[in-house]
N, C-alpha and C. Protein backbone atom coordinates (compact mmCIF):
# COMPACT_ATOMS: atom_id res chain seq x y z
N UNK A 1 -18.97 12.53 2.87
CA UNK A 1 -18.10 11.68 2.09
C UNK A 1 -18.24 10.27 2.63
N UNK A 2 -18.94 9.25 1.64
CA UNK A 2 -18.38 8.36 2.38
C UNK A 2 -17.66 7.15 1.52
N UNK A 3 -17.00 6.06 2.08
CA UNK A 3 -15.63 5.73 1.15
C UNK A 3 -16.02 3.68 1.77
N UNK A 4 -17.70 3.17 1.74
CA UNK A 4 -17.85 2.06 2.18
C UNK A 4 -17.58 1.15 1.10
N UNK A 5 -17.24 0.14 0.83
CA UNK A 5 -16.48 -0.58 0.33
C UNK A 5 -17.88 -0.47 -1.11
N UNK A 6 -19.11 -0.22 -0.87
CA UNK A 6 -19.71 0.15 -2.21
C UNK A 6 -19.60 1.75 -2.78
N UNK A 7 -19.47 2.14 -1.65
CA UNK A 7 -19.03 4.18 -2.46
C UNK A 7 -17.50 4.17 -3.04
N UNK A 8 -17.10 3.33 -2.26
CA UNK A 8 -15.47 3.56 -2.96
C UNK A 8 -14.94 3.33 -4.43
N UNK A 9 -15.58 2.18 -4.88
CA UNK A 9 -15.85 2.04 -6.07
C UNK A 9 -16.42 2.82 -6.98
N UNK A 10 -17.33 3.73 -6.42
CA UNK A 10 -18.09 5.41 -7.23
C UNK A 10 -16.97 6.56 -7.02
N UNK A 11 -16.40 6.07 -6.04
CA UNK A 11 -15.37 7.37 -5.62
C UNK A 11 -15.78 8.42 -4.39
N UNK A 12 -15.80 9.47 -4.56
CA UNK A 12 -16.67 10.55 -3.06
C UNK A 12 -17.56 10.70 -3.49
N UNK A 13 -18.89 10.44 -2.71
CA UNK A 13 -20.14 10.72 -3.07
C UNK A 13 -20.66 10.51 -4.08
N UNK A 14 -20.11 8.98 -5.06
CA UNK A 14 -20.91 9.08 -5.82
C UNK A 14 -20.41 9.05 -6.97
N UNK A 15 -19.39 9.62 -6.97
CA UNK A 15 -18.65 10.29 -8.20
C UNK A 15 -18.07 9.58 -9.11
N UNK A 16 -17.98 9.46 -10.40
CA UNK A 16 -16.77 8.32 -10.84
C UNK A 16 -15.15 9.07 -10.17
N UNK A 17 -14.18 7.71 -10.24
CA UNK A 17 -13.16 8.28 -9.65
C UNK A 17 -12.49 9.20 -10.50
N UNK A 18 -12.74 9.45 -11.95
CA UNK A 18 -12.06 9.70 -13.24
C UNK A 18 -12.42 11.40 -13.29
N UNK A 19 -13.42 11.35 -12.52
CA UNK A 19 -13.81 13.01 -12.49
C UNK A 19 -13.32 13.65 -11.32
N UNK A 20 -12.89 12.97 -9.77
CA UNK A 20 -12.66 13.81 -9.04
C UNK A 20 -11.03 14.92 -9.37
N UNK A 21 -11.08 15.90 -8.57
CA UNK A 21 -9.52 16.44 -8.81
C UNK A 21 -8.23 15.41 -8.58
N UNK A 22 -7.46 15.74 -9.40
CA UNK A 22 -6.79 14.71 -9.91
C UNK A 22 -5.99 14.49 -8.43
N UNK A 23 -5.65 15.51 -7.77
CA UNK A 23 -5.49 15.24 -6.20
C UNK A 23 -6.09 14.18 -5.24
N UNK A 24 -7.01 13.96 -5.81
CA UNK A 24 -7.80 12.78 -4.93
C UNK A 24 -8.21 11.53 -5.45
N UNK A 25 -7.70 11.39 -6.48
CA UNK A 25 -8.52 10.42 -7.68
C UNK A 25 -7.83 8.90 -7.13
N UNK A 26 -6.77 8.73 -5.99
CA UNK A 26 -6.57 7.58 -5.75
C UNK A 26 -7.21 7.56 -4.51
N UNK A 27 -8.14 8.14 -3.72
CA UNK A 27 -9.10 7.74 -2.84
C UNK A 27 -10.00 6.42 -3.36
N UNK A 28 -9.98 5.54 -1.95
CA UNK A 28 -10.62 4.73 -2.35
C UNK A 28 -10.30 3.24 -1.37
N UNK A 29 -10.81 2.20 -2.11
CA UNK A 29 -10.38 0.73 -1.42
C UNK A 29 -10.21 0.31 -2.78
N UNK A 30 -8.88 -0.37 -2.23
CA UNK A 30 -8.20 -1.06 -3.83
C UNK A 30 -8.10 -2.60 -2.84
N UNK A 31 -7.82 -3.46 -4.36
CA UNK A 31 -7.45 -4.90 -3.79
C UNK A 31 -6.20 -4.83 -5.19
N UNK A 32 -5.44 -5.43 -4.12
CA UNK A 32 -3.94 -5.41 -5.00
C UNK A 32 -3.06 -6.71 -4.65
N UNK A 33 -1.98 -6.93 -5.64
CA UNK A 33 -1.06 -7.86 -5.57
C UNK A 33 0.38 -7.86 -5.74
N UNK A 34 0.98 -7.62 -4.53
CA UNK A 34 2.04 -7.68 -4.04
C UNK A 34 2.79 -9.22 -4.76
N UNK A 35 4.33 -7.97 -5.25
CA UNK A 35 5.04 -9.42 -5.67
C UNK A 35 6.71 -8.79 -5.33
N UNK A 36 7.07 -9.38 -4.68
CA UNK A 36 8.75 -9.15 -3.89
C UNK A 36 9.22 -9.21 -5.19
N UNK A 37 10.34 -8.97 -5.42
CA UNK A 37 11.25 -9.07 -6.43
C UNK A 37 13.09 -8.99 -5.46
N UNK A 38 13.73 -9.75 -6.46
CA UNK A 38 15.46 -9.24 -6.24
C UNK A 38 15.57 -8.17 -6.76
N UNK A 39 16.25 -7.00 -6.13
CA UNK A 39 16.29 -5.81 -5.99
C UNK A 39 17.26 -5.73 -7.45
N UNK A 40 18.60 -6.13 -7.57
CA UNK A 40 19.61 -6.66 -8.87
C UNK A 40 18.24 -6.94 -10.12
N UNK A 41 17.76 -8.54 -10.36
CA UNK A 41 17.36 -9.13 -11.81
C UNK A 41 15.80 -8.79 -11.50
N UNK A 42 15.02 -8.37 -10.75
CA UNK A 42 13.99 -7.76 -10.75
C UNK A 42 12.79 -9.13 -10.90
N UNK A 43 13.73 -10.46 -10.69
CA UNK A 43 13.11 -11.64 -10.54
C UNK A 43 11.91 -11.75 -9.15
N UNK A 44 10.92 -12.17 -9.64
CA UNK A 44 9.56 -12.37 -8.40
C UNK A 44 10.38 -13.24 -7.77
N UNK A 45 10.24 -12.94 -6.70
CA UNK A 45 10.56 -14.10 -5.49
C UNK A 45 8.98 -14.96 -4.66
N UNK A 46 8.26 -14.16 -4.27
CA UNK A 46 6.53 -14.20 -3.88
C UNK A 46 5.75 -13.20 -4.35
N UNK A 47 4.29 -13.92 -4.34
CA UNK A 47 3.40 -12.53 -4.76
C UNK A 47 1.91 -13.26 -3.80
N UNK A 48 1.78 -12.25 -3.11
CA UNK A 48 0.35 -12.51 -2.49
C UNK A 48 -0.77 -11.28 -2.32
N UNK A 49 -1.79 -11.72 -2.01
CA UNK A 49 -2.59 -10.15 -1.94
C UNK A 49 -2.65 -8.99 -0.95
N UNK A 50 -3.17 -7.68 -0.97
CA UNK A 50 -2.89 -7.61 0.17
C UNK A 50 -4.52 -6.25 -0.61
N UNK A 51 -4.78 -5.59 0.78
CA UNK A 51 -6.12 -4.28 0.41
C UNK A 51 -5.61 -3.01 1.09
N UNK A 52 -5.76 -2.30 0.22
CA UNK A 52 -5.20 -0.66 0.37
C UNK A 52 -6.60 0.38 0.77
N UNK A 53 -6.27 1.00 1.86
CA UNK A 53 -7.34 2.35 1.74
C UNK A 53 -6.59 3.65 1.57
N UNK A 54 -7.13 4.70 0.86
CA UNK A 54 -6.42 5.69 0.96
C UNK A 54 -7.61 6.68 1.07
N UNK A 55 -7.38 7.54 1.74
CA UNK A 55 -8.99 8.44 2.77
C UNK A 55 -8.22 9.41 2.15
N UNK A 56 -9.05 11.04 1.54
CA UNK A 56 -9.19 12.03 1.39
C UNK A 56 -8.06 13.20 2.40
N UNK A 57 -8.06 12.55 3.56
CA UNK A 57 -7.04 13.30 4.50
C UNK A 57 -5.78 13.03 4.39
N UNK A 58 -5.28 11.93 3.41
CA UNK A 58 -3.99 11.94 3.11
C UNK A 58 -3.55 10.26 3.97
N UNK A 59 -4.38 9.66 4.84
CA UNK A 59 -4.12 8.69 5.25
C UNK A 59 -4.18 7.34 4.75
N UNK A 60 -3.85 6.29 5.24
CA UNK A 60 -3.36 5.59 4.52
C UNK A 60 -3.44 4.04 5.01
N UNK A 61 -3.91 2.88 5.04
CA UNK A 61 -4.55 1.46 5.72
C UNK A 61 -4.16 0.68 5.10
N UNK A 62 -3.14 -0.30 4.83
CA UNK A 62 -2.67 -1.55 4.55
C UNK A 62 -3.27 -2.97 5.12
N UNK A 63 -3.35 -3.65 4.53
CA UNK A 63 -3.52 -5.09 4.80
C UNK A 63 -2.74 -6.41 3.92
N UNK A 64 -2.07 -7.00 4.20
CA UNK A 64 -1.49 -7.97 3.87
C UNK A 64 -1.14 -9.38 4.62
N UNK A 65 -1.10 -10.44 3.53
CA UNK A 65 -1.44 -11.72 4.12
C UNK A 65 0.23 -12.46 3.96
N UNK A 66 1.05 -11.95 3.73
CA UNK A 66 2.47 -12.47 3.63
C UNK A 66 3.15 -12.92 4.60
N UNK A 67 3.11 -12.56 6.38
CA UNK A 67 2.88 -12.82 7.16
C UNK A 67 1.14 -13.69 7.96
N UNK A 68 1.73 -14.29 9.13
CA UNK A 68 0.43 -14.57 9.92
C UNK A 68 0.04 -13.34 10.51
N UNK A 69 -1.28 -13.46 10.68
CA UNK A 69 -1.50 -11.65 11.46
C UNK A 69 -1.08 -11.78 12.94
N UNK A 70 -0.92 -13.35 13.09
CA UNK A 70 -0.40 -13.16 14.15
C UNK A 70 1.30 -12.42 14.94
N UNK A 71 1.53 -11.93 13.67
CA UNK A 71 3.36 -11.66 13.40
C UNK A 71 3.02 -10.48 12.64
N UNK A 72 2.17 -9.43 12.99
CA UNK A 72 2.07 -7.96 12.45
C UNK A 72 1.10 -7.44 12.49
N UNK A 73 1.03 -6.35 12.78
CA UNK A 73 -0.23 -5.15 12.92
C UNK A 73 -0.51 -4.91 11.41
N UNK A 74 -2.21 -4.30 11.16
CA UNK A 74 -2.17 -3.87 10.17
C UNK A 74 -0.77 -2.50 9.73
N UNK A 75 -0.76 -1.90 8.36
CA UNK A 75 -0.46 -0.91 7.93
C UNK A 75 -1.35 0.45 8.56
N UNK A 76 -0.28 1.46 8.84
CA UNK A 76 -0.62 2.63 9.05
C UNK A 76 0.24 3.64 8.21
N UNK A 77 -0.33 4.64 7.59
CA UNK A 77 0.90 5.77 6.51
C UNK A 77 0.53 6.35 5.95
N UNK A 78 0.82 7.36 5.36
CA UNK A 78 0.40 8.29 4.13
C UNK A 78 0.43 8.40 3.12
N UNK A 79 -0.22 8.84 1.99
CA UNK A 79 0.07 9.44 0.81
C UNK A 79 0.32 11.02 0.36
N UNK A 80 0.36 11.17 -0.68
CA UNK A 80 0.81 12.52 -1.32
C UNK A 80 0.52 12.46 -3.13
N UNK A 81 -0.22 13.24 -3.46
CA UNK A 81 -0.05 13.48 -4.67
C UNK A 81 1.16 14.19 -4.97
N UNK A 82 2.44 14.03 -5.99
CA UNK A 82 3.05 14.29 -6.47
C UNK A 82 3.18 14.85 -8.53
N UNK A 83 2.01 14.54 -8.79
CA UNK A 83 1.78 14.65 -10.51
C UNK A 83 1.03 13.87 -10.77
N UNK A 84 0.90 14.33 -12.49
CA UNK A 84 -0.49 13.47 -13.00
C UNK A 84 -0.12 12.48 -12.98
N UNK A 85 -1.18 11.79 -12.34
CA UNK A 85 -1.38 10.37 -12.01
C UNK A 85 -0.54 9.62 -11.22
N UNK A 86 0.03 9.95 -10.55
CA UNK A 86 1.40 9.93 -9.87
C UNK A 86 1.33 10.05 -8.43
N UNK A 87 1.98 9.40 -7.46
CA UNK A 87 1.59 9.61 -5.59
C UNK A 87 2.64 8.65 -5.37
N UNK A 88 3.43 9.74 -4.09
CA UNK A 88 4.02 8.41 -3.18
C UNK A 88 3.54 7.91 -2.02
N UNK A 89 3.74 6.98 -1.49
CA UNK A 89 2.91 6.25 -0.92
C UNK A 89 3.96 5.70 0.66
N UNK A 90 3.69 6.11 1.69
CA UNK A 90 4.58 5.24 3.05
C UNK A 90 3.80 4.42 3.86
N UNK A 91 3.92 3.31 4.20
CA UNK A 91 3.55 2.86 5.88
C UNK A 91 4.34 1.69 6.37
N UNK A 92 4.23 1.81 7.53
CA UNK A 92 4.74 0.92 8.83
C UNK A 92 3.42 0.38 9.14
N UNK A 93 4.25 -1.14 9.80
CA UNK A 93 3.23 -2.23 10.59
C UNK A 93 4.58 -2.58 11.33
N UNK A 94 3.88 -2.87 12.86
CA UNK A 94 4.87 -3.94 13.85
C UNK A 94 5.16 -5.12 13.62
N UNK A 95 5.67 -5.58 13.79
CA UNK A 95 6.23 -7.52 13.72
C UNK A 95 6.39 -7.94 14.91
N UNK A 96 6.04 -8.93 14.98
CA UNK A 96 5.88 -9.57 16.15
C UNK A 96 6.54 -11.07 15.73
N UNK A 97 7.30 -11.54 17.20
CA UNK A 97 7.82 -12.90 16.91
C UNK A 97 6.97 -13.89 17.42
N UNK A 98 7.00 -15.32 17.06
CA UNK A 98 5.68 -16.50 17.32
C UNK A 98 5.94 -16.09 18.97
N UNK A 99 6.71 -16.26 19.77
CA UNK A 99 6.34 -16.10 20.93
C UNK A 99 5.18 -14.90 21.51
N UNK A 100 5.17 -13.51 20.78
CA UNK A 100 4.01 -13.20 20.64
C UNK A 100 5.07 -11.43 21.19
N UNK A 101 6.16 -11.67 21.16
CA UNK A 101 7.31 -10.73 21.55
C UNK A 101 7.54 -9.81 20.28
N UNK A 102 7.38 -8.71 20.83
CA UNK A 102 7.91 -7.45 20.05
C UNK A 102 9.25 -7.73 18.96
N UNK A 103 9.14 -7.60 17.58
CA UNK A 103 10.37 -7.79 16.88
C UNK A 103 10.88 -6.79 16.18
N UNK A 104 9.71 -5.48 15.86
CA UNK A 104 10.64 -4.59 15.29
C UNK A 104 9.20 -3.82 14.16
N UNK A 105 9.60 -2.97 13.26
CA UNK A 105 9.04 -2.93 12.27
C UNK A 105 9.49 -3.10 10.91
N UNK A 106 8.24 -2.88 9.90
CA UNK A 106 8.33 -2.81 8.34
C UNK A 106 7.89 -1.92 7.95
N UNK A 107 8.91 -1.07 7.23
CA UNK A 107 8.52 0.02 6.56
C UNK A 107 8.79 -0.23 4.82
N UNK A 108 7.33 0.56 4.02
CA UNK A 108 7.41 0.40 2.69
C UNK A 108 7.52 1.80 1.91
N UNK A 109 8.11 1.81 1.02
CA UNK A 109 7.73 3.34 0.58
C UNK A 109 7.72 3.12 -1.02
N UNK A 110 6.44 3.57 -1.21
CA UNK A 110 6.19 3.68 -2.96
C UNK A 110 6.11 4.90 -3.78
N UNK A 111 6.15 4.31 -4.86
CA UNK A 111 5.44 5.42 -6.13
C UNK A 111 4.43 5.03 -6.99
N UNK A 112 3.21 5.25 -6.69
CA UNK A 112 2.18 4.77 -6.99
C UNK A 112 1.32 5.67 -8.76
N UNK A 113 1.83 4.83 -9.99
CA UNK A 113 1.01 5.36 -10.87
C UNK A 113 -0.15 4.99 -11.43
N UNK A 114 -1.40 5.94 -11.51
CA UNK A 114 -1.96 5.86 -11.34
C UNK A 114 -2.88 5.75 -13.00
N UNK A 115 -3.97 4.76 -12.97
CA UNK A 115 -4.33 4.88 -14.68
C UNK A 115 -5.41 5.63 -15.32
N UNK A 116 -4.89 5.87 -16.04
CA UNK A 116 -5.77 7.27 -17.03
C UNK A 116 -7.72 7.01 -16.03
N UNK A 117 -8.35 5.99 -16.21
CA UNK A 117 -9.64 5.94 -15.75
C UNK A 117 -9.83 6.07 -14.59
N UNK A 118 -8.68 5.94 -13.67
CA UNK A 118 -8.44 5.90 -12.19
C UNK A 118 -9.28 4.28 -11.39
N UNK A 119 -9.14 3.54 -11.99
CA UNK A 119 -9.60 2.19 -11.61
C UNK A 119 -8.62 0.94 -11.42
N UNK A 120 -6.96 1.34 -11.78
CA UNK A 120 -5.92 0.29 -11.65
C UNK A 120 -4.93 1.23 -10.87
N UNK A 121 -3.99 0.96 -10.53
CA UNK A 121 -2.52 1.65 -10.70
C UNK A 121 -1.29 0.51 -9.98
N UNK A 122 -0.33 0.76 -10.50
CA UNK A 122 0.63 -0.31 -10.34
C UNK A 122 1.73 0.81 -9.67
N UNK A 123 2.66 0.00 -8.55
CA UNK A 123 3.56 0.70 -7.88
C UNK A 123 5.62 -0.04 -7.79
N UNK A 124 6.29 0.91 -7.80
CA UNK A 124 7.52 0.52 -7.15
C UNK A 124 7.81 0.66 -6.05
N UNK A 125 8.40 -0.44 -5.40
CA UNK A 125 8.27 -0.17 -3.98
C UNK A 125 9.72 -0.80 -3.42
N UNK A 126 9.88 0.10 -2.20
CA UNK A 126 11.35 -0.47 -1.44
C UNK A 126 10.52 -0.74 0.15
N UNK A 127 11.14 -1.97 0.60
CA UNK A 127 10.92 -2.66 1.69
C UNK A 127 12.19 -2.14 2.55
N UNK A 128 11.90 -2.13 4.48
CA UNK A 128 12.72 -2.16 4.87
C UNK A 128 12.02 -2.80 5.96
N UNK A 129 13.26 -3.62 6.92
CA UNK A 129 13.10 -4.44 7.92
C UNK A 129 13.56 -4.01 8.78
N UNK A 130 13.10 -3.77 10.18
CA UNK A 130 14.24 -2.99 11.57
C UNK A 130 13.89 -3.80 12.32
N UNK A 131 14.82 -4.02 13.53
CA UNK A 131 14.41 -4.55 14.99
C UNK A 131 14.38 -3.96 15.65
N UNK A 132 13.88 -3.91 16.57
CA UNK A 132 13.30 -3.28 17.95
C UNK A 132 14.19 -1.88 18.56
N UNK A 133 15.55 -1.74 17.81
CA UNK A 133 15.87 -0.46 18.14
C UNK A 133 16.05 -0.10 16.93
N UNK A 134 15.40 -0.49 16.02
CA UNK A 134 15.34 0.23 14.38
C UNK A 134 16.70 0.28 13.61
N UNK A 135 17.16 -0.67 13.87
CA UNK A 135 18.72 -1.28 13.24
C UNK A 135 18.00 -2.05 11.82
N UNK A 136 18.59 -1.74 10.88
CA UNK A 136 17.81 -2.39 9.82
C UNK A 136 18.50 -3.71 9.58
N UNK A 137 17.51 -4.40 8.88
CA UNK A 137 17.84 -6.06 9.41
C UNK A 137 18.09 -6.35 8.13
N UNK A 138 17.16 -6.17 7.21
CA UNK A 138 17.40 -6.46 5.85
C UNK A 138 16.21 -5.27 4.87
N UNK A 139 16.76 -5.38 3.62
CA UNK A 139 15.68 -4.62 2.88
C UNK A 139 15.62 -5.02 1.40
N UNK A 140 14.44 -4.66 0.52
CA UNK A 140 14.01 -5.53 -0.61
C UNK A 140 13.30 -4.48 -1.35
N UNK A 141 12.80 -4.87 -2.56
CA UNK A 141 11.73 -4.47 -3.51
C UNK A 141 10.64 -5.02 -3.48
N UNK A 142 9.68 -4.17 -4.44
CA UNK A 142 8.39 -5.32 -4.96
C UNK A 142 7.75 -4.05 -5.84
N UNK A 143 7.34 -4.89 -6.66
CA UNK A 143 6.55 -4.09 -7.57
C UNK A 143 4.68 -4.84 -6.94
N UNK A 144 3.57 -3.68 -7.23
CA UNK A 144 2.20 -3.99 -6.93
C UNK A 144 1.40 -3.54 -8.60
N UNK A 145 0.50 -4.50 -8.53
CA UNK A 145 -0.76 -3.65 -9.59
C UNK A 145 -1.76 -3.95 -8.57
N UNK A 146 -2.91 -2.98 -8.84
CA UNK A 146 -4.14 -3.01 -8.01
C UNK A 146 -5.45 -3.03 -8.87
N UNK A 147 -6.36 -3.28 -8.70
CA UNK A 147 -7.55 -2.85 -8.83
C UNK A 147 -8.28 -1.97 -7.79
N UNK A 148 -8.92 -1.09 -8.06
CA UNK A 148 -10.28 -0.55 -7.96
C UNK A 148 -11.31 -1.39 -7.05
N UNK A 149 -11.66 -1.75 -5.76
CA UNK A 149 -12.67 -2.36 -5.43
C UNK A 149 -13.93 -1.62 -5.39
């Protein structure tokens, strides 16, 4: 199997993504765009990009530029198929404050649907913010659409 930023786009080995079992059909490297919203009027607040992997074993690689990287680890988390076309989606990254000091984490958790060709899918998502003894600080929405890389 391999999933290099040119197979991923074929899917496993090759494959279009539209044929694998529908269990796996969001394997892959996506490039997507993150947009916060008010949780109430569902108004964008920011939208920036961010790149998704999701590996065959259920794992799960975030990247996002909403922060400096100097103020967060990549994403680490899982997925799950749940129905057609359908997956929820978790991960955590650390935060770090400019002094370069431990601040806590961010946890996201989605529902990722997925489109008939398996080359887009757009998600709902709840944000949460903790500090360093996982006291939650604040928490938010955001809706994502992705592409297929």
């Amino acid at each position: 199997m391999s999933l290099g930023s040119g197979a991923a786009a074929a899917g496993i080995d090759g494959m279009p993504p539209s044929w694998l079992p529908t269990t796996l059909r969001l394997v892959g490297v996506w490039d997507v765009s993150v947009t916060l919203r008010n949780c109430v009027s569902k108004q964008a607040l920011a939208t920036f990009p961010a790149t998704n992997q999701f590996s065959a074993d259920g794992s799960e690689l975030e990247f996002g530029v909403k922060t400096p990287p100097s103020s967060r680890y990549p994403s680490l988390g899982t997925w799950h198929y749940i129905g057609p076309n359908r997956y929820t989606s978790a991960f955590r990254f650390f935060r770090f404050n400019p002094d370069g000091s431990y601040a806590g984490t961010q946890e996201v958790q989605r529902t990722i649907t997925l489109g008939i060709d398996a080359s887009h899918f757009s998600t709902v998502a709840s944000v949460s913010i903790y500090d360093t003894q996982h006291h939650l600080l604040q928490s938010g929405c955001a809706t994502e659409t992705a592409t297929r890389r």
